[in-house]
C-alpha atoms as a PDB file:
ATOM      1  CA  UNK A   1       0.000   0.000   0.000  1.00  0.00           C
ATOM      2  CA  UNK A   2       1.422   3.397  -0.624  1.00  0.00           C
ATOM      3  CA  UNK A   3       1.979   5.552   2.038  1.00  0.00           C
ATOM      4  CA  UNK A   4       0.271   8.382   1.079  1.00  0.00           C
ATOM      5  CA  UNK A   5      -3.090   6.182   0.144  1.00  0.00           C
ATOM      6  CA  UNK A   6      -5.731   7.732   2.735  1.00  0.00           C
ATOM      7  CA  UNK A   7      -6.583   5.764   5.642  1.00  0.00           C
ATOM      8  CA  UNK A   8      -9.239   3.352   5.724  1.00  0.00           C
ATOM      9  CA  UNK A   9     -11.868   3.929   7.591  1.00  0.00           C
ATOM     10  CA  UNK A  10     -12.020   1.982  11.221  1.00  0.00           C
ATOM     11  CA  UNK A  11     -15.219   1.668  12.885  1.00  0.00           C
ATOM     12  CA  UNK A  12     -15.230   3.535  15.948  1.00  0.00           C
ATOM     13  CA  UNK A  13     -14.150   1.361  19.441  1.00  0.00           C
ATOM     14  CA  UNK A  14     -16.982  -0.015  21.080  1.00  0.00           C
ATOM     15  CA  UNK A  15     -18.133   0.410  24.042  1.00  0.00           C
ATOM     16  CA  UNK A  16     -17.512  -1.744  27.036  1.00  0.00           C
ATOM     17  CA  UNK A  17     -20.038  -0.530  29.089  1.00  0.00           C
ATOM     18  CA  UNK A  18     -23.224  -2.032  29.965  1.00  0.00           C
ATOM     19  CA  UNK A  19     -26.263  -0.821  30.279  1.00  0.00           C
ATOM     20  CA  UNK A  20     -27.588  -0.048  33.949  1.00  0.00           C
ATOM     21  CA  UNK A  21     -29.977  -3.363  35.058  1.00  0.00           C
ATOM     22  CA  UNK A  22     -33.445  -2.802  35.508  1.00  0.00           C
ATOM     23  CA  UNK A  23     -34.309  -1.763  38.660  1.00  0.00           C
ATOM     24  CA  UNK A  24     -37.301  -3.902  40.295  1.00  0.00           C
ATOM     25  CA  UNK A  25     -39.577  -0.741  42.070  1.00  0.00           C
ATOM     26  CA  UNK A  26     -41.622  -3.048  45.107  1.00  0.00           C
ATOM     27  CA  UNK A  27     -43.452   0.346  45.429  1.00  0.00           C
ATOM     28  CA  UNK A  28     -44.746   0.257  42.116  1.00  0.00           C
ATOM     29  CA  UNK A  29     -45.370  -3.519  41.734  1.00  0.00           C
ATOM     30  CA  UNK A  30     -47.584  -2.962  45.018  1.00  0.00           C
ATOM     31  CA  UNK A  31     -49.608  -0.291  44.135  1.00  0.00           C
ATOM     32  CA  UNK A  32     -50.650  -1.919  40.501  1.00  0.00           C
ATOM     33  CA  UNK A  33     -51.515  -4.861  42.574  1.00  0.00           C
ATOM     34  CA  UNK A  34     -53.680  -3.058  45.106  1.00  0.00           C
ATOM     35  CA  UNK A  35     -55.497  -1.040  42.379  1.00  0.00           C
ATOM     36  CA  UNK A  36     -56.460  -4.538  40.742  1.00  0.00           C
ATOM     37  CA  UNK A  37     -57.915  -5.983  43.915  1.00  0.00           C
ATOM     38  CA  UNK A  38     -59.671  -2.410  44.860  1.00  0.00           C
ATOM     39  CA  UNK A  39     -60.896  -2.894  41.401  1.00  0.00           C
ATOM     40  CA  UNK A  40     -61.866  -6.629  41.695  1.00  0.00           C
ATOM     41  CA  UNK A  41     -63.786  -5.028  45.081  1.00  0.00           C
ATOM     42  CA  UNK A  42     -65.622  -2.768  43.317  1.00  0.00           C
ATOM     43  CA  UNK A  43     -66.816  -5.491  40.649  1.00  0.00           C
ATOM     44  CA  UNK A  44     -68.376  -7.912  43.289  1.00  0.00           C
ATOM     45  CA  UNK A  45     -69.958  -4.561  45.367  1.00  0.00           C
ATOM     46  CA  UNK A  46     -71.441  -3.609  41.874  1.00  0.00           C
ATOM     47  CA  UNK A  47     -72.692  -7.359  41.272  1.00  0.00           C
ATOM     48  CA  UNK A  48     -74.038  -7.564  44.691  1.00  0.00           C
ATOM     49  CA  UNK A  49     -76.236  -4.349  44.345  1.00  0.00           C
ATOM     50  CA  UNK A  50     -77.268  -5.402  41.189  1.00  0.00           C
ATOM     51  CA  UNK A  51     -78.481  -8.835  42.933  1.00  0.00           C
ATOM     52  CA  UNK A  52     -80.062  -7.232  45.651  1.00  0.00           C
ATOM     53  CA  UNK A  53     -81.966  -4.908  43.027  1.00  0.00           C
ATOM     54  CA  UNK A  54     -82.968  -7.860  41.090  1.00  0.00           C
ATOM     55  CA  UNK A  55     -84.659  -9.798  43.651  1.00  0.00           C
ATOM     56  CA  UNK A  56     -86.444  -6.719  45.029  1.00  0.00           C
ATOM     57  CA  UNK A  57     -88.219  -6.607  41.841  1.00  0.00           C
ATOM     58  CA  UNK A  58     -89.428 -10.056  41.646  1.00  0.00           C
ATOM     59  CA  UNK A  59     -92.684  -9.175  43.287  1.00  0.00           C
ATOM     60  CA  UNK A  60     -93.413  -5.961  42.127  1.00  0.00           C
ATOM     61  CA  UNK A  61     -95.528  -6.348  38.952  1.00  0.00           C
ATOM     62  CA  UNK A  62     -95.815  -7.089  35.371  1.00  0.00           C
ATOM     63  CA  UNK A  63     -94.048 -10.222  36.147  1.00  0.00           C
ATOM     64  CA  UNK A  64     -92.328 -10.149  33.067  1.00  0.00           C
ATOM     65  CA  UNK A  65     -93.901 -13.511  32.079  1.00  0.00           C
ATOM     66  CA  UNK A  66     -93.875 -13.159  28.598  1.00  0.00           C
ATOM     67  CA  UNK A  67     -89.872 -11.668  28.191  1.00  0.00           C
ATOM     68  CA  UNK A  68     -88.610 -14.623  30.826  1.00  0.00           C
ATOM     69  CA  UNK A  69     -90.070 -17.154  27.933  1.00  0.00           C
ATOM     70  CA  UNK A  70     -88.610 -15.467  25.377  1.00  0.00           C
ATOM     71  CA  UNK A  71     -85.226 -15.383  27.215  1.00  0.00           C
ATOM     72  CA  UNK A  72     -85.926 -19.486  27.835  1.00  0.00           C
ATOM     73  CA  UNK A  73     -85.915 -20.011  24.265  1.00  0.00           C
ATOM     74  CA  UNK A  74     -82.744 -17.547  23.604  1.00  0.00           C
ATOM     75  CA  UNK A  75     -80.758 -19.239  26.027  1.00  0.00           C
ATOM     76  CA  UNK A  76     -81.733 -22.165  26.092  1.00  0.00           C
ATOM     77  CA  UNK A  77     -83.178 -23.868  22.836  1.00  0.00           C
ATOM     78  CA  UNK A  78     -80.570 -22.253  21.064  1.00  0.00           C
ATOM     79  CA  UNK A  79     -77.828 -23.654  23.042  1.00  0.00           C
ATOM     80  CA  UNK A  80     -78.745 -27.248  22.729  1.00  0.00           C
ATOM     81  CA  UNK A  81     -76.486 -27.565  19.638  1.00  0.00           C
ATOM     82  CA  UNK A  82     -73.273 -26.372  21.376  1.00  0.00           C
ATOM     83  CA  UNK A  83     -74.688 -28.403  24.442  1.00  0.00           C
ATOM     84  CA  UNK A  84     -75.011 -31.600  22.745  1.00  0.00           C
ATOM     85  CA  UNK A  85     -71.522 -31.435  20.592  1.00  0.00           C
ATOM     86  CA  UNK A  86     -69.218 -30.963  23.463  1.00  0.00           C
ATOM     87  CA  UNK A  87     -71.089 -33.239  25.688  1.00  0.00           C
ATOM     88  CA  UNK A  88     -70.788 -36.736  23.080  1.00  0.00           C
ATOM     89  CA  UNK A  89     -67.128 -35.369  22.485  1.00  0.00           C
ATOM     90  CA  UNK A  90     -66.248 -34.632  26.044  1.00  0.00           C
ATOM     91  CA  UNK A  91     -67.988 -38.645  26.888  1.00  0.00           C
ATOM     92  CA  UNK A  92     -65.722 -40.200  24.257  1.00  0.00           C
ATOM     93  CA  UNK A  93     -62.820 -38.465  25.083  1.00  0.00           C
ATOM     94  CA  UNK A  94     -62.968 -39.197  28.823  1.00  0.00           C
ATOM     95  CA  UNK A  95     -63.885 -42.779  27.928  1.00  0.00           C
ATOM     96  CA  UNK A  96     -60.860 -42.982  25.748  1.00  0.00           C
ATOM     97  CA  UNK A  97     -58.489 -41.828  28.902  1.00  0.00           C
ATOM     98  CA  UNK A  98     -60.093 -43.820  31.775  1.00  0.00           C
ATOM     99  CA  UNK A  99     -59.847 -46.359  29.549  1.00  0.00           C
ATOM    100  CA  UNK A 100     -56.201 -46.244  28.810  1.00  0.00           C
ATOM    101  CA  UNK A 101     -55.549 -46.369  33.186  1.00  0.00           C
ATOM    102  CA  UNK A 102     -57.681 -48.692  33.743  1.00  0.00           C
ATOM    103  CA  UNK A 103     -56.401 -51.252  31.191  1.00  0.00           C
ATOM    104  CA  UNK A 104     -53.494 -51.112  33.078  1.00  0.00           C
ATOM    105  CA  UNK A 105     -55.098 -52.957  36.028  1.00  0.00           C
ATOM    106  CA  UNK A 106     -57.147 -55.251  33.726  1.00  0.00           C
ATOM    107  CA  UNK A 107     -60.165 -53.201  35.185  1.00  0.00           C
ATOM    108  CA  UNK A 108     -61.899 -52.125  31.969  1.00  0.00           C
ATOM    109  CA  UNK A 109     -65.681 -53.035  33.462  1.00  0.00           C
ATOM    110  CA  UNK A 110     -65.281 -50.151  35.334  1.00  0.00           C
ATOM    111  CA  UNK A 111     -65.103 -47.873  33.070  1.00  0.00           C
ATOM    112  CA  UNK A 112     -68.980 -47.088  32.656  1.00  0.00           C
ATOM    113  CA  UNK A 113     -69.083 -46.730  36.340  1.00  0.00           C
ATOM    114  CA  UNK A 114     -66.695 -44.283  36.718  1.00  0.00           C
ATOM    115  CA  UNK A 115     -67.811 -42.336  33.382  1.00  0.00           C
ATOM    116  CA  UNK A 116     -71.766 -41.965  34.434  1.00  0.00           C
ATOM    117  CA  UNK A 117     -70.294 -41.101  37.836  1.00  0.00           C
ATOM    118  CA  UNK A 118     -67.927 -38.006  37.172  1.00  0.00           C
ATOM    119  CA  UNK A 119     -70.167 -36.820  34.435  1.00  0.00           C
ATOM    120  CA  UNK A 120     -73.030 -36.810  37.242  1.00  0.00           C
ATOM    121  CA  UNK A 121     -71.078 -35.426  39.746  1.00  0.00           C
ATOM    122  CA  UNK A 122     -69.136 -32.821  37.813  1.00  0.00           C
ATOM    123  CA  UNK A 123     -68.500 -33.003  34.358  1.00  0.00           C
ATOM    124  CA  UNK A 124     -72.177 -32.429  33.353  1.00  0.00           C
ATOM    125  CA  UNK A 125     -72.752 -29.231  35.478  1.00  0.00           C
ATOM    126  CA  UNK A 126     -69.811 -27.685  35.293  1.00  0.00           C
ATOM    127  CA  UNK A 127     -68.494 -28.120  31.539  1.00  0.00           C
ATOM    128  CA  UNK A 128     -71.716 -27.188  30.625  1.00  0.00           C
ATOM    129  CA  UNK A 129     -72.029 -24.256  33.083  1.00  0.00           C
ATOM    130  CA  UNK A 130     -68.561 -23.229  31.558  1.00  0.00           C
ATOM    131  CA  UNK A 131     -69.196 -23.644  27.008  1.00  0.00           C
ATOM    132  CA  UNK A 132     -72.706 -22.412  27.677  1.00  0.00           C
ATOM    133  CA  UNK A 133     -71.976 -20.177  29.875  1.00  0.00           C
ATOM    134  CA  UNK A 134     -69.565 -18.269  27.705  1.00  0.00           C
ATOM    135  CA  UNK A 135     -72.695 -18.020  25.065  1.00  0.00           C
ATOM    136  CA  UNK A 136     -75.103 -17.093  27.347  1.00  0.00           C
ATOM    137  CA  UNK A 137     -73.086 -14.492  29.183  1.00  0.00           C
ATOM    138  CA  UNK A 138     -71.344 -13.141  26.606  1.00  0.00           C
ATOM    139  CA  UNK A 139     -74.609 -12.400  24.461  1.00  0.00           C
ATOM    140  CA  UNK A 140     -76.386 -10.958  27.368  1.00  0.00           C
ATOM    141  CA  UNK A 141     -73.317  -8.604  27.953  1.00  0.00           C
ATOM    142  CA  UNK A 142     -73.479  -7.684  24.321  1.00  0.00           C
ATOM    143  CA  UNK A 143     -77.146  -6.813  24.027  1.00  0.00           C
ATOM    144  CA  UNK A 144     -77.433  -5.226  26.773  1.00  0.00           C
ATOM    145  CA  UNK A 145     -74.210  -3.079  25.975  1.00  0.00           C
ATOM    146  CA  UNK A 146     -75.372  -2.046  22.900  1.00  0.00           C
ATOM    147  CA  UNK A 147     -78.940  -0.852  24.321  1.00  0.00           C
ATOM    148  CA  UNK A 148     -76.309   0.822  26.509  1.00  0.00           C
ATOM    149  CA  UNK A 149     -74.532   3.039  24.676  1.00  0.00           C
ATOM    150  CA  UNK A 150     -77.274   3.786  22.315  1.00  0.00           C
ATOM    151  CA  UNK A 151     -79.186   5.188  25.733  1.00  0.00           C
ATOM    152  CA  UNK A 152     -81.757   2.748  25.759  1.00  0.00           C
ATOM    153  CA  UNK A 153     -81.239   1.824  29.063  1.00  0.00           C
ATOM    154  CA  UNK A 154     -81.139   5.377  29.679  1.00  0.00           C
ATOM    155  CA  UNK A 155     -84.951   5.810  28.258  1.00  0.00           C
ATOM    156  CA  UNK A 156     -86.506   2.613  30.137  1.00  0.00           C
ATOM    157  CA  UNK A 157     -85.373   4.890  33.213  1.00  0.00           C
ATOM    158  CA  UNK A 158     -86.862   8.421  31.920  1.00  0.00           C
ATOM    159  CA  UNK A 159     -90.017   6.217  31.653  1.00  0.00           C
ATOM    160  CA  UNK A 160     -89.661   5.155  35.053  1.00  0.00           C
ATOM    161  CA  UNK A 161     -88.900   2.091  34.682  1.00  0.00           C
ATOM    162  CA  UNK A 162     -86.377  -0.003  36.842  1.00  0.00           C
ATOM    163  CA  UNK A 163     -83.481  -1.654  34.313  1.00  0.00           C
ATOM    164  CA  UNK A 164     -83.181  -4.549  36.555  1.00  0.00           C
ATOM    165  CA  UNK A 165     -86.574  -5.273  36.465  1.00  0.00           C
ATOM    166  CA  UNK A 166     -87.096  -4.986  32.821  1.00  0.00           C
ATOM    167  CA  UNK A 167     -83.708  -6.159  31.432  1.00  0.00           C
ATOM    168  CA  UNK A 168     -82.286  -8.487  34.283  1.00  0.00           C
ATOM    169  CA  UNK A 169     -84.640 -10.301  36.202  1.00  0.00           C
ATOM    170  CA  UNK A 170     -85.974 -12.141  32.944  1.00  0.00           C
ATOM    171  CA  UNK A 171     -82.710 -13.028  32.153  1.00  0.00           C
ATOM    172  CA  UNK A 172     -81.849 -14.366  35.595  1.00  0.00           C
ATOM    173  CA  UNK A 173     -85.218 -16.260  35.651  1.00  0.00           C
ATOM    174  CA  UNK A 174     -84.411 -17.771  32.204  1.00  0.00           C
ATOM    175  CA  UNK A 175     -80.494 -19.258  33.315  1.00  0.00           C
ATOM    176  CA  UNK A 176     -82.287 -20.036  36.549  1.00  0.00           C
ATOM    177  CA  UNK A 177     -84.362 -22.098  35.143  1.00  0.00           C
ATOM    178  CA  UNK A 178     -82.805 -23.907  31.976  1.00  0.00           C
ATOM    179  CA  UNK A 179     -79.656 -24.681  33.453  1.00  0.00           C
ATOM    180  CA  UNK A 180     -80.432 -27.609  34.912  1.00  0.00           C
ATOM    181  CA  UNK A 181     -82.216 -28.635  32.051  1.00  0.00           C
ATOM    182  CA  UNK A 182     -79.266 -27.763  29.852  1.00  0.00           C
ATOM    183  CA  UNK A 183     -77.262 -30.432  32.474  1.00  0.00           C
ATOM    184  CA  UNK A 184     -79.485 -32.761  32.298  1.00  0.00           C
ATOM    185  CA  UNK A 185     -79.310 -32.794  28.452  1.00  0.00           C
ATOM    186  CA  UNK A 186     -75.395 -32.716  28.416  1.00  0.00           C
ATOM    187  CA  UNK A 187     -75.656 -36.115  31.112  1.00  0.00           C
ATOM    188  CA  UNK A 188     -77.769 -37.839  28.370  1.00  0.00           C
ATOM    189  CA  UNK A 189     -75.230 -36.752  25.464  1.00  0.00           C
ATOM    190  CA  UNK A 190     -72.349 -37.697  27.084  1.00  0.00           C
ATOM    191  CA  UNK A 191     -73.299 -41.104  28.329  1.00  0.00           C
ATOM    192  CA  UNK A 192     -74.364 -41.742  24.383  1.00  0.00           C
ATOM    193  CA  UNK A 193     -70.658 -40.661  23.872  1.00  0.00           C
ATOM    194  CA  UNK A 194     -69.430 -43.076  26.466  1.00  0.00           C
ATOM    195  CA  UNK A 195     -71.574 -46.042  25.259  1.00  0.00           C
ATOM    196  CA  UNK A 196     -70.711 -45.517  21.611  1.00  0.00           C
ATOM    197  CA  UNK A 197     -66.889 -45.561  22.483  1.00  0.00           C
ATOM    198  CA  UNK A 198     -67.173 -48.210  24.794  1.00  0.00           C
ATOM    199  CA  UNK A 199     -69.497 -50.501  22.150  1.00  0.00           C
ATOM    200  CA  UNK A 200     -67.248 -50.004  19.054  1.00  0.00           C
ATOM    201  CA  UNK A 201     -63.546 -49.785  20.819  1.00  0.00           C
ATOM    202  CA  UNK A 202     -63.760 -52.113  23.936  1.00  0.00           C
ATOM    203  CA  UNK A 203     -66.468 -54.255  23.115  1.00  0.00           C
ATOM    204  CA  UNK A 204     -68.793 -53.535  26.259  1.00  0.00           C
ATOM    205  CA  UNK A 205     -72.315 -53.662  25.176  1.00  0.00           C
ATOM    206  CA  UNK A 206     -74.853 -50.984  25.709  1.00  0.00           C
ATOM    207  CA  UNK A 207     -76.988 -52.898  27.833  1.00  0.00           C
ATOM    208  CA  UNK A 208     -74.261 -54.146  30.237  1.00  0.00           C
ATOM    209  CA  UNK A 209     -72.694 -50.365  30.162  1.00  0.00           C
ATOM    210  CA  UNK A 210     -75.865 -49.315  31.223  1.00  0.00           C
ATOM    211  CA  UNK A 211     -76.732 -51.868  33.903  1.00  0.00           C
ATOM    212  CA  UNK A 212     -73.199 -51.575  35.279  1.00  0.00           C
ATOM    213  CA  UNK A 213     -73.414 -47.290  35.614  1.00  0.00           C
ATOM    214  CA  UNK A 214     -76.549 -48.121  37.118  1.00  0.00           C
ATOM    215  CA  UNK A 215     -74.952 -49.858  40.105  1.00  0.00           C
ATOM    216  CA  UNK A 216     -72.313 -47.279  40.901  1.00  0.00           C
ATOM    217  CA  UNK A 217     -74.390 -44.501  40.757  1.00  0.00           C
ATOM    218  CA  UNK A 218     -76.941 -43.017  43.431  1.00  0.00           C
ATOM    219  CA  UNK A 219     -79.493 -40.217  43.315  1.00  0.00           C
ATOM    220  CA  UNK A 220     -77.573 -38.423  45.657  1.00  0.00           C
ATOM    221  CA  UNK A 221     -74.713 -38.388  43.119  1.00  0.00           C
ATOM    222  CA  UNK A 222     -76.760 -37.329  39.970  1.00  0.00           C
ATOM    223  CA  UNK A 223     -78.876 -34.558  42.596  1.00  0.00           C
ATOM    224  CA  UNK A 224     -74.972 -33.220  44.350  1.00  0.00           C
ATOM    225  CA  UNK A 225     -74.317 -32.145  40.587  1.00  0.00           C
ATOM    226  CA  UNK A 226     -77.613 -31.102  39.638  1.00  0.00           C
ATOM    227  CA  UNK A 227     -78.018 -28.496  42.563  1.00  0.00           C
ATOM    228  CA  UNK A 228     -75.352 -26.721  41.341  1.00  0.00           C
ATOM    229  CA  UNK A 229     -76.804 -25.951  37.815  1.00  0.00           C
ATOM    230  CA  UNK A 230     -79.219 -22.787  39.586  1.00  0.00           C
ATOM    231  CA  UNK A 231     -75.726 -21.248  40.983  1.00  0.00           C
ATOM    232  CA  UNK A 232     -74.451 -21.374  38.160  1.00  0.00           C
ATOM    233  CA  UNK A 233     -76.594 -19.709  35.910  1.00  0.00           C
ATOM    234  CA  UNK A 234     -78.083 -17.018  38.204  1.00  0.00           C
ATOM    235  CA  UNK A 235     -73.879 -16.112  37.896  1.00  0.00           C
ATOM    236  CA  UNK A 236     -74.072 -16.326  34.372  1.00  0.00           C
ATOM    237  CA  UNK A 237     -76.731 -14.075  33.991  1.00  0.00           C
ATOM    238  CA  UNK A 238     -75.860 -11.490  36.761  1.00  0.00           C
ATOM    239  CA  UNK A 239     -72.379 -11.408  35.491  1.00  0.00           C
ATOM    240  CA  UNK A 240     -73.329 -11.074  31.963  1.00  0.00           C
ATOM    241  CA  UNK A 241     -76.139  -8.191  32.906  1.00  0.00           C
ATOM    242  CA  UNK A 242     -73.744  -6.324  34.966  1.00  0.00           C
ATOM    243  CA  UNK A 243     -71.026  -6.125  32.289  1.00  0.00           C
ATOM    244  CA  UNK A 244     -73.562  -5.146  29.834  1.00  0.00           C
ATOM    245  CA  UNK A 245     -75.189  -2.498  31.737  1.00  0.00           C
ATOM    246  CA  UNK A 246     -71.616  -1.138  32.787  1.00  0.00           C
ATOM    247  CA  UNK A 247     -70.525  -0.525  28.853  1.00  0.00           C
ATOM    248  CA  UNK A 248     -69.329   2.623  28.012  1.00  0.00           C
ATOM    249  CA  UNK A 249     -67.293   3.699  24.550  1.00  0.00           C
ATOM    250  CA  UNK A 250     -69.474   2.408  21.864  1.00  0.00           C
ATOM    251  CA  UNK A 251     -69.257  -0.664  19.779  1.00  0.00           C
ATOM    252  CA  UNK A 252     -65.121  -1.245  21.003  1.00  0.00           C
ATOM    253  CA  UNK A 253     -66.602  -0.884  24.808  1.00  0.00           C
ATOM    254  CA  UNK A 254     -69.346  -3.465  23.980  1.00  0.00           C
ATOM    255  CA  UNK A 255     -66.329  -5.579  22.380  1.00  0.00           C
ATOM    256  CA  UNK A 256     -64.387  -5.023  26.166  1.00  0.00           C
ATOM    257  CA  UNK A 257     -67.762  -5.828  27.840  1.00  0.00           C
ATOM    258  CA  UNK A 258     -68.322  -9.194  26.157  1.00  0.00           C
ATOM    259  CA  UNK A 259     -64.509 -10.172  26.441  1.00  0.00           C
ATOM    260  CA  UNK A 260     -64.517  -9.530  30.090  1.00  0.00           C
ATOM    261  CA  UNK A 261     -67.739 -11.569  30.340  1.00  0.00           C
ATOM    262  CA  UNK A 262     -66.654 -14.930  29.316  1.00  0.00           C
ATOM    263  CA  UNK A 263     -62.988 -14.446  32.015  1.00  0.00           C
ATOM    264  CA  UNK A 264     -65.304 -13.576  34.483  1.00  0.00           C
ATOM    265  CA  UNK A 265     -68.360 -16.414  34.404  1.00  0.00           C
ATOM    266  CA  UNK A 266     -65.443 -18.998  33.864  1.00  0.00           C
ATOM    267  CA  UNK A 267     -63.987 -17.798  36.826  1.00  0.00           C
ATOM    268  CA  UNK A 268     -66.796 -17.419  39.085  1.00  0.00           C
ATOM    269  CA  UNK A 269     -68.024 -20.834  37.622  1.00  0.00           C
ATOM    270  CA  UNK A 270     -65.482 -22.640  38.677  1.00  0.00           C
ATOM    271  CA  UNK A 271     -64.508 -20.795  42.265  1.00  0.00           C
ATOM    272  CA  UNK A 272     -68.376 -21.339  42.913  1.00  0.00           C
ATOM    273  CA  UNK A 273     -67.784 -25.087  41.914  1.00  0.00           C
ATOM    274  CA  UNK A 274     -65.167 -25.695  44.384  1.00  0.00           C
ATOM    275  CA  UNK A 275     -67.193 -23.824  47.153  1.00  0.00           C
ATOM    276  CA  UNK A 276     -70.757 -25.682  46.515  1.00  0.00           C
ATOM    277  CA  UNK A 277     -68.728 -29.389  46.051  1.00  0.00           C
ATOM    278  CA  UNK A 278     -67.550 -29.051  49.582  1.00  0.00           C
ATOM    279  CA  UNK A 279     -70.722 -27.735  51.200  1.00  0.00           C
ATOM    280  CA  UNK A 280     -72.357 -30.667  49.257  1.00  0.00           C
ATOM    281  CA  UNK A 281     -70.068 -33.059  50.542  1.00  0.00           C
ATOM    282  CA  UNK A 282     -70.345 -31.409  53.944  1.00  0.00           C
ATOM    283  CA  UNK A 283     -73.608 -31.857  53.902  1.00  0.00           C
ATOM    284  CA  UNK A 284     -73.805 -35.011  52.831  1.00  0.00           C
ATOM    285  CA  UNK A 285     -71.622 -36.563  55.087  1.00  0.00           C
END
């Protein structure tokens, strides 16, 4: 190279210094955590006066005969499709896997007793409480919200009229009522599930499947999971109404509103379950 050819350029020395670590502020962490549970507080205060004001009305009249019927056919005729596919798949799948243990121990006659058992117990009520749930609550939070924010809530009460007894309490009724219909339903498809699984894969005919769930399985067991179903779906509903009534922000808030609906009733769905399975077995015992 000649020695008066320029330089070439050299990239400039890095740096060996590190950036500062990030610092952890307790303070902050704290306070974000507090504001959720104040938050979470002011939900279940909200859902509580919301009950309160719901069951107040039941006796005042019109009895809102005619809007709980048509709230029995939107919730649940219309969910007897969703009911009735993830009840035969839920059956076979659960057949499939006690099944697979049991074979282990050369114990497959078991198998319809302890299928008809958990389904009566919990699988029925709660799975169901939890798909139809999300429907149910989610659509109530969505109507609801959109009568919202287009002020028709606000009109029922320039008329004088009490939103929880015109918008709520049928709805409340309705899950009240069908719920344990809409268990019942999902015990019948799943046990079709079960049998089919158990007639075509492991050779256990429907007749002795039957006979042998029979055996295992009590009133008490098929009424500890049916008296759970009315829980259930008041939560679904009040949930569902409360979120819907509490939209604000147009069609995104009525997006937010039906979101938080389905995290919430799965949530309160299940905590109830754990709460009402002990005092059942309490109870029973």
């Amino acid at each position: 190279m000649s020695a008066n050819a320029p330089p070439e350029d050299e990239p400039p020395p890095r740096s060996m210094s590190l950036p500062p670590p990030a610092v952890f502020d307790d303070s902050t962490w704290l306070e974000r955590q507090l504001a959720q549970v104040k938050v979470l507080a002011e939900q279940v205060g909200e859902v509580t006066e919301l009950s309160l004001r719901t069951f107040r009305s039941i006796a005042r009249r019109p009895l809102e005969v005619a809007s709980t019927i048509q709230q029995l056919d939107a919730l649940g005729v219309r969910s007897m499709g969703i009911v009735a596919v993830t009840s035969i798949f839920v059956g076979m799948v659960m057949t499939i896997q006690f099944a697979f243990s049991l074979q282990r121990f050369g114990a497959l006659e078991y198998i319809p007793r302890v299928v008809v058992l958990s389904f009566c117990r919990e699988l029925a009520p709660t799975l169901t409480a939890v798909f139809v749930g999300g429907r149910i609550g989610s659509g109530m939070a969505a109507e609801l919200g959109a009568m919202n924010v287009t002020e028709q809530v606000d009109a029922i009460r320039a008329l004088g009229a009490d939103p929880a007894k015109k918008l709520v309490l049928p709805r409340v009724l309705a899950s009240i009522i069908i719920m344990p219909l809409v268990s019942i339903y999902a015990l019948a498809m799943g046990t079709l599930g079960a049998i089919f699984i158990c007639a075509v894969q492991f050779d256990i005919k429907p007749g002795l499947f039957i006979s042998s769930s029979l055996e295992a399985t009590r009133l008490g067991d098929f009424f500890s999971g049916l008296a759970k179903t009315p829980f259930f779906g008041f939560l679904i509903a009040i949930i569902g109404c409360h979120y819907g009534l509490q939209t604000r922000g147009g069609t995104e808030g009525v997006g937010l509103s039906t979101t938080r609906t389905v995290v919430a009733v799965s949530i309160a769905i299940l905590v109830a379950d754990l709460v009402l399975t002990k005092l059942l077995i309490v109870f029973a015992s």
